[in-house]
Protein backbone atom coordinates (compact mmCIF):
# COMPACT_ATOMS: atom_id res chain seq x y z
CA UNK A 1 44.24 -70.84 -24.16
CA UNK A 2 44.02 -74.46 -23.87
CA UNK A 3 46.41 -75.57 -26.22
CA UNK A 4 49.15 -78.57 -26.35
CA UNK A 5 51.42 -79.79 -28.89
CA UNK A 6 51.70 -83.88 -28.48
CA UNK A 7 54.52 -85.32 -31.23
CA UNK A 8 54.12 -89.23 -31.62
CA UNK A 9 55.97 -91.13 -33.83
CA UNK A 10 53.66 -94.64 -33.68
CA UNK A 11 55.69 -96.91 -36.44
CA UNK A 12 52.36 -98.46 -37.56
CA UNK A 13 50.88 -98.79 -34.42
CA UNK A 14 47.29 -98.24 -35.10
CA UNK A 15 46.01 -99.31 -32.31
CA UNK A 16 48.02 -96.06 -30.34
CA UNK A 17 46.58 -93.92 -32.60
CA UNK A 18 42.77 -94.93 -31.77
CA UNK A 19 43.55 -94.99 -28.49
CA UNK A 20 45.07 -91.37 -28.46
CA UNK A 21 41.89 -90.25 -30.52
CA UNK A 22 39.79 -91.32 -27.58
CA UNK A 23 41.75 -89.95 -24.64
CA UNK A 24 41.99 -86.66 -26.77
CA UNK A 25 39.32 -84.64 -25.83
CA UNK A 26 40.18 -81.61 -28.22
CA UNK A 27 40.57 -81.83 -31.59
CA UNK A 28 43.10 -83.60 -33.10
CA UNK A 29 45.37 -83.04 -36.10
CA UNK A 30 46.95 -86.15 -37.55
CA UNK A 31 50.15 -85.99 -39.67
CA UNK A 32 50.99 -89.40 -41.63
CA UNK A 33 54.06 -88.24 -43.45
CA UNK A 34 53.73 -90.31 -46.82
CA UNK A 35 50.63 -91.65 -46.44
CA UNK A 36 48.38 -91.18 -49.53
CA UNK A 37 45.51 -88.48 -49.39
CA UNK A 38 43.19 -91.50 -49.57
CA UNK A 39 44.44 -92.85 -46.30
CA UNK A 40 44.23 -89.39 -44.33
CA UNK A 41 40.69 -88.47 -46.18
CA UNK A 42 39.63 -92.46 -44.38
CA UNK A 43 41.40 -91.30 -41.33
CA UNK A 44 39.29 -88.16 -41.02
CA UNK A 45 35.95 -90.42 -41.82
CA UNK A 46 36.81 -93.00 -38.95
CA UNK A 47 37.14 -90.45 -36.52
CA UNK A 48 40.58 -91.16 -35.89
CA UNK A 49 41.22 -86.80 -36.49
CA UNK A 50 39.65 -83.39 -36.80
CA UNK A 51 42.33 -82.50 -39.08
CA UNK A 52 44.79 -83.55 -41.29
CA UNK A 53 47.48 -82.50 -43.33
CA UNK A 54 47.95 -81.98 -47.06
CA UNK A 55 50.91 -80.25 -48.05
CA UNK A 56 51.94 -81.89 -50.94
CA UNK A 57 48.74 -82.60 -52.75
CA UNK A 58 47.95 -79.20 -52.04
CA UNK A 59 50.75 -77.66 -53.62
CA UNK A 60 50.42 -79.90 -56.71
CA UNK A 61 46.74 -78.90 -56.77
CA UNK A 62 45.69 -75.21 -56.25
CA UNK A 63 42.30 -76.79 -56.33
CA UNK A 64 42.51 -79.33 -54.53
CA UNK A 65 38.91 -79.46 -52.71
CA UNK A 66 37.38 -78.69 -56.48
CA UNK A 67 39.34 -82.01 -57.13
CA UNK A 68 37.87 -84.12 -53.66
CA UNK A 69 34.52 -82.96 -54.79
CA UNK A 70 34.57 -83.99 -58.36
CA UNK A 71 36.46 -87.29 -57.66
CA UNK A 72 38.96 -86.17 -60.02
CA UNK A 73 42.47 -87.42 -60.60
CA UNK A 74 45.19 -85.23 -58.70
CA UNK A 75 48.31 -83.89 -60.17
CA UNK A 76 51.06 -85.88 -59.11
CA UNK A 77 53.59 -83.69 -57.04
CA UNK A 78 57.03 -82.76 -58.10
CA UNK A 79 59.18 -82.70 -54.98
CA UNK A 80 61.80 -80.21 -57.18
CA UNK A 81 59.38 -77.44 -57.46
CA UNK A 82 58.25 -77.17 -54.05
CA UNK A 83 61.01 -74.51 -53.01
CA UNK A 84 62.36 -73.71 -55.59
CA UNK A 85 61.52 -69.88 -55.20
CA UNK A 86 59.48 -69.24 -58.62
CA UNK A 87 56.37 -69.79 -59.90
CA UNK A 88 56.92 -73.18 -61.08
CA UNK A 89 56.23 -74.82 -57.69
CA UNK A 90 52.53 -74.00 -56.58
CA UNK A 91 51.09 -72.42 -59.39
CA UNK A 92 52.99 -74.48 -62.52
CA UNK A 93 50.52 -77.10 -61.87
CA UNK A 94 47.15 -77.64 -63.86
CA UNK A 95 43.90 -76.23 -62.65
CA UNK A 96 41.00 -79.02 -62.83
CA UNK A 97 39.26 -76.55 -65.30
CA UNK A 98 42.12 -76.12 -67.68
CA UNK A 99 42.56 -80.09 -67.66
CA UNK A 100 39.00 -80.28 -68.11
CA UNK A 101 39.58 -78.39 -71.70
């Protein structure tokens, strides 16, 4: 398996990260802690990554690509109930349909 595991912390550094993109032959996750979904979803759309991550926009929204479709607003995440160990974490959170009523 052909598989490597490259942690870069680039402070801003944009120009790193298009230059990593290109000398990456294989595909590439990105991880911009903080950044908003808007910035990652732009990210994916330059080319800069194959992948991104989510995490809390997907545990605020159980939907979440029904959302990205739809342009629809996302539920804003509540860092409390992420592990809190009950249901009020993941699936507390409004489906698009049930705001939709």
């Amino acid at each position: 398996m052909n598989l490597a595991y490259l942690h870069v912390i680039h402070a801003g550094d944009e120009d790193l990260v298009a230059r990593l993109r290109r000398e990456w032959p294989t595909a590439l996750l990105l991880n911009r802690a903080g950044a908003p979904l808007e910035a990652r979803i732009a990210d994916l759309d330059a080319g800069l990554a194959d992948v991104v991550t989510v995490a809390a926009a997907a545990l605020a929204n159980p939907d979440l690509p029904a959302r990205l479709q739809a342009n629809a607003p996302l539920n804003a995440a509540d860092p409390a109930t992420f592990y809190g160990g009950d249901h009020t974490g993941h699936t507390g959170y409004p489906t698009l349909d049930a705001a939709q009523k």
